[in-house]
N, C-alpha and C. Protein backbone atom coordinates (compact mmCIF):
# COMPACT_ATOMS: atom_id res chain seq x y z
N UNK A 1 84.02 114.66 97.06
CA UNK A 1 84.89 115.73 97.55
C UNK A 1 85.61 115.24 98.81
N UNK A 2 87.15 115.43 99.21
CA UNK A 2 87.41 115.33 100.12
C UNK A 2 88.14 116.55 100.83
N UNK A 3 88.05 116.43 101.92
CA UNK A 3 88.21 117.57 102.53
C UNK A 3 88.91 117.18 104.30
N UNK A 4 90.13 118.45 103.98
CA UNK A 4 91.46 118.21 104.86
C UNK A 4 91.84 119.30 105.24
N UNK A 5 92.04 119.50 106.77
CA UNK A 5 92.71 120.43 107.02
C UNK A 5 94.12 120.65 106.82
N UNK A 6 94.48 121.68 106.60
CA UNK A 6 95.79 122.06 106.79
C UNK A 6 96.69 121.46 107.35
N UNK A 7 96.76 121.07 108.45
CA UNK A 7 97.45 120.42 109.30
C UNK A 7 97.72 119.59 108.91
N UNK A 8 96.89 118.45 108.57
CA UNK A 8 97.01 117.02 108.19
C UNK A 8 97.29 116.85 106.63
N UNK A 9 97.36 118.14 105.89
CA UNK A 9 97.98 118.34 104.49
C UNK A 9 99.49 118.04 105.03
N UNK A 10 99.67 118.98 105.90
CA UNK A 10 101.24 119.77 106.05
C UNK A 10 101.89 118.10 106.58
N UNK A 11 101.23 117.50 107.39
CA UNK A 11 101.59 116.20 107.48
C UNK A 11 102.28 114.85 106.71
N UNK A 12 100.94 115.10 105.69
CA UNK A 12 100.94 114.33 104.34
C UNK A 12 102.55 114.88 103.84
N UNK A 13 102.29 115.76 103.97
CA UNK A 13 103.34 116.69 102.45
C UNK A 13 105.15 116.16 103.37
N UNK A 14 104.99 116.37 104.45
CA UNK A 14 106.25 116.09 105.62
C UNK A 14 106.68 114.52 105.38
N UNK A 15 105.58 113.79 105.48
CA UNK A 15 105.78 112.28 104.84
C UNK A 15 106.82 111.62 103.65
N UNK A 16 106.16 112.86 102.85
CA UNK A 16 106.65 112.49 101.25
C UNK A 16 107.84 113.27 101.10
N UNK A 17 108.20 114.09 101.41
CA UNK A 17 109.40 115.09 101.55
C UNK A 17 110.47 114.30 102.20
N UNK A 18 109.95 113.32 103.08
CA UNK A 18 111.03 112.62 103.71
C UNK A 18 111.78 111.57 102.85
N UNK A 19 110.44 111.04 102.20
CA UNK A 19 111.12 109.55 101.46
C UNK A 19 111.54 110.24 99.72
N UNK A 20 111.45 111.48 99.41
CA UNK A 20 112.21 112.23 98.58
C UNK A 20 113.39 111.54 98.51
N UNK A 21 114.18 111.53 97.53
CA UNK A 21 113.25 111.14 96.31
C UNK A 21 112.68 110.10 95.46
N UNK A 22 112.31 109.09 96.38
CA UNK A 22 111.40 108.60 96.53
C UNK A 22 110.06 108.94 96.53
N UNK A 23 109.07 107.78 95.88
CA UNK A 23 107.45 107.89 95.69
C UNK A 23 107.40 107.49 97.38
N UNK A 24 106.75 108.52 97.78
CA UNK A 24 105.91 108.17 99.19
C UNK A 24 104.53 107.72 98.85
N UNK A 25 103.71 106.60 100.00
CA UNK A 25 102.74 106.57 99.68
C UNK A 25 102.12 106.19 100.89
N UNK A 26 100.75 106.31 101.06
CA UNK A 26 99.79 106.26 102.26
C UNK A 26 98.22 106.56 102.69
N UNK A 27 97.57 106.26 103.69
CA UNK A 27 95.85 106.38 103.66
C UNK A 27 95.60 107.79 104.31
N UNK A 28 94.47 108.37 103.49
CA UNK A 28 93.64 109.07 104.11
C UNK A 28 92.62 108.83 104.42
N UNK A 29 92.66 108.25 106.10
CA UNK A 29 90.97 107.77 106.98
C UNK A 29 90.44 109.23 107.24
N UNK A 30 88.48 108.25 107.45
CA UNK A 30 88.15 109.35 108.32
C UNK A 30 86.71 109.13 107.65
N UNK A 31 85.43 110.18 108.05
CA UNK A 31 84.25 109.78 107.79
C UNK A 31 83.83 111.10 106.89
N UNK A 32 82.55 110.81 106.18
CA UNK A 32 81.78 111.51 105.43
C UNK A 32 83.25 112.40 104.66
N UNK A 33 83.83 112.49 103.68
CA UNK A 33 84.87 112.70 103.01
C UNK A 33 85.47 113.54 103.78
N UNK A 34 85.58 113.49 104.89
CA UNK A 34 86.67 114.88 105.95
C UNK A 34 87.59 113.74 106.46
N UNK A 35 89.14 114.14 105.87
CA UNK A 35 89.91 113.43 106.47
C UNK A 35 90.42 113.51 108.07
N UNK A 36 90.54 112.46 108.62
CA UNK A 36 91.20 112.85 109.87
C UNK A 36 92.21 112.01 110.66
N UNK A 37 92.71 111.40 109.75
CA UNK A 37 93.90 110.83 110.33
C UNK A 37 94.74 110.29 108.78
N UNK A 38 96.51 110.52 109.20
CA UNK A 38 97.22 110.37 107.66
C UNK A 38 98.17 108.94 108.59
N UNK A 39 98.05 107.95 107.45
CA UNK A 39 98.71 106.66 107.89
C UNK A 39 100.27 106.78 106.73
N UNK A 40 100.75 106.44 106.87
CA UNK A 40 102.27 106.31 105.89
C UNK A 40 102.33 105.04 106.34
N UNK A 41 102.69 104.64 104.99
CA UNK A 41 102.90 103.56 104.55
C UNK A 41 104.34 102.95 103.61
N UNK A 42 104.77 102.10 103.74
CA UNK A 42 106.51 101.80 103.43
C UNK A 42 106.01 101.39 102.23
N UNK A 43 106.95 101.99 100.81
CA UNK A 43 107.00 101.45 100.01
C UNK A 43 107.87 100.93 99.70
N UNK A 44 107.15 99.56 98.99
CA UNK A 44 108.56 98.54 98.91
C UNK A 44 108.39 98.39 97.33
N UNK A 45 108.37 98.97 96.40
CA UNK A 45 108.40 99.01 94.65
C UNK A 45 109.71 98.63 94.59
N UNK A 46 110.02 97.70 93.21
CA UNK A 46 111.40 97.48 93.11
C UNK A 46 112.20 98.78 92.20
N UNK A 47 111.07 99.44 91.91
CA UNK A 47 111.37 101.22 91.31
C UNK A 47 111.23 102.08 91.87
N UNK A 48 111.23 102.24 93.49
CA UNK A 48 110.45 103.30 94.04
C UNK A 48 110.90 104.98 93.56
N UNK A 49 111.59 104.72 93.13
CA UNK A 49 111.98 106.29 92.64
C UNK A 49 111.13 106.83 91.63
N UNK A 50 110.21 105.75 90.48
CA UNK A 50 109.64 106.14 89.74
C UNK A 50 107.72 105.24 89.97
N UNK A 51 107.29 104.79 90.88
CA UNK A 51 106.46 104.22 91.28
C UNK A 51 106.64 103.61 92.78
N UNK A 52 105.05 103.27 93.05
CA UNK A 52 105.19 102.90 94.68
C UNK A 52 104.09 101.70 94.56
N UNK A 53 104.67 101.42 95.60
CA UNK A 53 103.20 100.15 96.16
C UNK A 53 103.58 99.57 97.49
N UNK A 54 102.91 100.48 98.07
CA UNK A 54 101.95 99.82 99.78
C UNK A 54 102.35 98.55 99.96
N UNK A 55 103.56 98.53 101.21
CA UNK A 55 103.80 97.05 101.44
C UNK A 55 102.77 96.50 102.37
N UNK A 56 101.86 95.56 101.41
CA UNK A 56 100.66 94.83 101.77
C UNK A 56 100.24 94.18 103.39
N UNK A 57 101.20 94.24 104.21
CA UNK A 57 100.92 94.15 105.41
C UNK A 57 100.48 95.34 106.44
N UNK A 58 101.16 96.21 105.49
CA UNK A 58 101.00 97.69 106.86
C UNK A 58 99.78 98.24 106.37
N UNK A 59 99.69 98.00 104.64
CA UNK A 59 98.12 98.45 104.02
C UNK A 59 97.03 98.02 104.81
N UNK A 60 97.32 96.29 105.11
CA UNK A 60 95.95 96.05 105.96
C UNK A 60 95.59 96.25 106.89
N UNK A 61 97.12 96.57 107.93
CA UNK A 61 96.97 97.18 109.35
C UNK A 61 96.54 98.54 109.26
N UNK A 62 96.77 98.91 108.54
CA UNK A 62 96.23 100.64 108.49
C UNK A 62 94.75 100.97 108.05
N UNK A 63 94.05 99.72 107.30
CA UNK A 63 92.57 99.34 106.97
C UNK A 63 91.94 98.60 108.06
N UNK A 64 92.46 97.93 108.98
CA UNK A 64 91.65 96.30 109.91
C UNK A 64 91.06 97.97 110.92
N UNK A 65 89.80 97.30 111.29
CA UNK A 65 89.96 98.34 112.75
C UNK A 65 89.31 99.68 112.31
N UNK A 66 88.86 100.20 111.23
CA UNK A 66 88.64 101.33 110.94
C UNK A 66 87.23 101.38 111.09
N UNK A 67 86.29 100.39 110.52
CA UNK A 67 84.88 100.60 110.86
C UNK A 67 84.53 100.46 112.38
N UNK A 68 85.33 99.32 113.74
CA UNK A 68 85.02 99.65 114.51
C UNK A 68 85.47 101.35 115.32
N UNK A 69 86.43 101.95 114.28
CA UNK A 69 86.46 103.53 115.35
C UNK A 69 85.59 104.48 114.32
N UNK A 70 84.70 103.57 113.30
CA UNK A 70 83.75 104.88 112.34
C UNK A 70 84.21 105.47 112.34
N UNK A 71 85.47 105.06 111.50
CA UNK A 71 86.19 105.51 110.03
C UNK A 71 85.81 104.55 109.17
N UNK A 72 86.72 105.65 107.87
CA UNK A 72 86.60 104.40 106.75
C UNK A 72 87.92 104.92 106.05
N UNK A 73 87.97 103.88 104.81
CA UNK A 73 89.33 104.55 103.97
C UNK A 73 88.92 105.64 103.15
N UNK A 74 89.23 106.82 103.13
CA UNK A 74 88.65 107.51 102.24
C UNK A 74 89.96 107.99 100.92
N UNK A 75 90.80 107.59 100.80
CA UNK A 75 92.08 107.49 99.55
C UNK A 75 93.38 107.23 100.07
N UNK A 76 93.63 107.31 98.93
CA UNK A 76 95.13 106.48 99.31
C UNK A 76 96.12 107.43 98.36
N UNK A 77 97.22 107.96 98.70
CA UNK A 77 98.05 109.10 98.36
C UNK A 77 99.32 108.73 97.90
N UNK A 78 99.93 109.35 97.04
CA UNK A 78 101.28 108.81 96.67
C UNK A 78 101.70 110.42 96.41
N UNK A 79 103.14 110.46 96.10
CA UNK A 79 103.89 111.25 95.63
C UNK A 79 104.21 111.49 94.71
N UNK A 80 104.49 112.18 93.39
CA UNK A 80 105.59 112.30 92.19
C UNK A 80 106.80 113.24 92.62
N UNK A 81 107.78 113.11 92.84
CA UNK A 81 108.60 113.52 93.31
C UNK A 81 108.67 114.67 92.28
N UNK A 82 109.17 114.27 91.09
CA UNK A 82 109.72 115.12 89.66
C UNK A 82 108.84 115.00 88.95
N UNK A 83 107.47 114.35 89.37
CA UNK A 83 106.72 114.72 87.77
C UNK A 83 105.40 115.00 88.44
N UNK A 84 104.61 115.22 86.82
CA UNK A 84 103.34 116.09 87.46
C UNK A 84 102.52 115.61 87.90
N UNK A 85 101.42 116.16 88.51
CA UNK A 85 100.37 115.99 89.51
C UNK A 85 98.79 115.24 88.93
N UNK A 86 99.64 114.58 87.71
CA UNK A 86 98.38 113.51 86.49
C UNK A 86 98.51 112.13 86.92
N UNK A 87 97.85 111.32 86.69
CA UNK A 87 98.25 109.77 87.10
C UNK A 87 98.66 108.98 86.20
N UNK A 88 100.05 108.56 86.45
CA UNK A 88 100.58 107.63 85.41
C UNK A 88 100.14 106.58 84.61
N UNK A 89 100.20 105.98 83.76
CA UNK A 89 99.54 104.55 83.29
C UNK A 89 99.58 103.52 83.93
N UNK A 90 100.84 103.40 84.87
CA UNK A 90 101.13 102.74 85.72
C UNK A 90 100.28 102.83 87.52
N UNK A 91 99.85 104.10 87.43
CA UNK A 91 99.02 104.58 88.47
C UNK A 91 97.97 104.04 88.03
N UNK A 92 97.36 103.60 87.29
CA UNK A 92 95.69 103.43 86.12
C UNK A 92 95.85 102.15 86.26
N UNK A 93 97.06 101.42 85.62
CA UNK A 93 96.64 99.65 86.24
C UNK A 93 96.47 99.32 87.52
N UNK A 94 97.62 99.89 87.94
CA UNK A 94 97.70 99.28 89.37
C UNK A 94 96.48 99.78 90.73
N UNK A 95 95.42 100.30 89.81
CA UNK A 95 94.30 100.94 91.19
C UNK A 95 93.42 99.85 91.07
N UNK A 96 93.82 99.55 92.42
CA UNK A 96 92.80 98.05 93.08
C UNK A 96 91.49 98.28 93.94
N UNK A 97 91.76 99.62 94.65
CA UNK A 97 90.98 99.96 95.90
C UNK A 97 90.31 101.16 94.97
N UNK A 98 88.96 100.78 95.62
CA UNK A 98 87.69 101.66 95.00
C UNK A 98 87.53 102.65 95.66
N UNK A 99 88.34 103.73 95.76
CA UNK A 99 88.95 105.29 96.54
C UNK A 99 89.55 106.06 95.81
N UNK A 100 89.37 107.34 95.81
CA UNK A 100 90.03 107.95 95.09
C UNK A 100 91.43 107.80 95.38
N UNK A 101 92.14 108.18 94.50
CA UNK A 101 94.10 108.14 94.68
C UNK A 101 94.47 109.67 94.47
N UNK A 102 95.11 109.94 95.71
CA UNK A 102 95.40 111.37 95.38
C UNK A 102 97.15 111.59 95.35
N UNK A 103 97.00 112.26 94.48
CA UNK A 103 98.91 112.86 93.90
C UNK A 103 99.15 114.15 94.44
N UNK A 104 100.34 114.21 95.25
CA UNK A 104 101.04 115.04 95.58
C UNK A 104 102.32 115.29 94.57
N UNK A 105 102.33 116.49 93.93
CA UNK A 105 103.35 116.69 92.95
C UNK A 105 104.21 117.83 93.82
N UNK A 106 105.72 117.29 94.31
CA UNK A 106 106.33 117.99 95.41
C UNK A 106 107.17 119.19 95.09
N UNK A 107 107.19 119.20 93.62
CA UNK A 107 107.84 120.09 93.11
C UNK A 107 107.41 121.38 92.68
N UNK A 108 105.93 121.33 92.89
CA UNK A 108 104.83 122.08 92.51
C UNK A 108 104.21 122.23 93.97
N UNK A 109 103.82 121.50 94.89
CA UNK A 109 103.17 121.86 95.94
C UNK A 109 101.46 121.38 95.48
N UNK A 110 101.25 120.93 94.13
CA UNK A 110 100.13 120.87 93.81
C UNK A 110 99.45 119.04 94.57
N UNK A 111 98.04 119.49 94.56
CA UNK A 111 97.35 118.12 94.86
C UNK A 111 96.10 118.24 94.20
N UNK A 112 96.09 117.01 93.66
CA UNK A 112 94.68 116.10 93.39
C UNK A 112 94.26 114.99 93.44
N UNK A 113 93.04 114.45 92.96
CA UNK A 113 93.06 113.39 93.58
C UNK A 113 91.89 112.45 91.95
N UNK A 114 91.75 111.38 92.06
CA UNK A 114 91.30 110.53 90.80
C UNK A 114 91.18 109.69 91.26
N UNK A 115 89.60 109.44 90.43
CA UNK A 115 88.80 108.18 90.20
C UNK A 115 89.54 107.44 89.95
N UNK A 116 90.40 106.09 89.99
CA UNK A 116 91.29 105.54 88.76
C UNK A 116 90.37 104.12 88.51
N UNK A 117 90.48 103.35 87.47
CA UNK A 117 91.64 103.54 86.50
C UNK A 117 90.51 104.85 85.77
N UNK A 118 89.12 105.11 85.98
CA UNK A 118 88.56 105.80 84.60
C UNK A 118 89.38 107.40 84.46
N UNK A 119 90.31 107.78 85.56
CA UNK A 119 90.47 108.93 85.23
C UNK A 119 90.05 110.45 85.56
N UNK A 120 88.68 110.00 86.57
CA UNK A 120 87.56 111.23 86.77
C UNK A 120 88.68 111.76 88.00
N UNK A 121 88.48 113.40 87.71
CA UNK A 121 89.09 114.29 88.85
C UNK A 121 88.12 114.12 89.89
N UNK A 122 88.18 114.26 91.40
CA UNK A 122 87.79 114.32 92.48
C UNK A 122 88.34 115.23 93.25
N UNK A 123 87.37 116.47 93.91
CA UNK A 123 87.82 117.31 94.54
C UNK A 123 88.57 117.56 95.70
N UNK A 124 89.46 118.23 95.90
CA UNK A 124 89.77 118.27 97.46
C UNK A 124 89.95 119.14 98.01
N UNK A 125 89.46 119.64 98.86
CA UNK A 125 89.25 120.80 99.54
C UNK A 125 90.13 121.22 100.93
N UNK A 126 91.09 121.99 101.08
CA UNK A 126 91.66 122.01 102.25
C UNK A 126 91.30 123.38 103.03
N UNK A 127 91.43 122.77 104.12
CA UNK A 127 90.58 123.69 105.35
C UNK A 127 91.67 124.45 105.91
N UNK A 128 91.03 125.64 106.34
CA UNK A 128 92.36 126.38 106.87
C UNK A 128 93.37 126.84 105.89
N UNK A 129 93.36 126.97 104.97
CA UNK A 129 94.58 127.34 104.22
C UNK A 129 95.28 128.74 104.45
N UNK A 130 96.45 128.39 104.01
CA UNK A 130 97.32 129.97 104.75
C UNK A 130 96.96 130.86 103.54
């Protein structure tokens, strides 16, 4: 289960709204599945309109450093701008990092988040909700 306040939803969601319409993508740190800090991250896909991928330098800067402030990575977030809030096939190969991946579907407002590549839903719980 992960679990996020409001705030740092409304954050997330401000991120991806920006690089509209564009796939935004980025980390959710933080300990025992409560997020507490949102990293954005530049995607450099040669499709970004229809896929993303974490340009591999800012990924690691946004990972180096986390166990000494006890954090950890707890997922990694992308956008569908225009489509739904399921994970693509292309989302299913490309999951390298053993974290859940959570989808923001912007057209819907909806979020979830997945085991990938097997597919398993993973909860997320947001705090504070209006």
């Amino acid at each position: 289960m992960l679990r996020i306040s409001n705030a740092l939803l409304e954050q997330t969601l401000s991120h991806l709204h920006s690089e509209a319409p564009r796939e935004g993508v980025g980390l959710w740190v933080g300990k025992g599945g409560r997020v507490e800090r949102v990293i954005p991250l530049p995607n450099v896909h040669a499709r970004p309109f229809s896929a993303y991928k974490a340009e591999p330098q800012a990924l690691i800067r946004g990972v180096r450093g986390l166990e000494r402030e006890g954090l950890e990575l707890l997922a990694i977030y992308h956008s569908h701008p225009k489509g739904p809030v399921h994970p693509s096939q292309t989302d299913k190969t490309q999951a390298f990092w053993r974290v859940p991946y959570v989808i923001l579907a912007l057209e819907t407002g909806e979020v979830r988040a997945y085991k990938l590549p097997e597919g398993e839903e993973v909860g997320v719980s947001v705090e504070g909700e209006k």
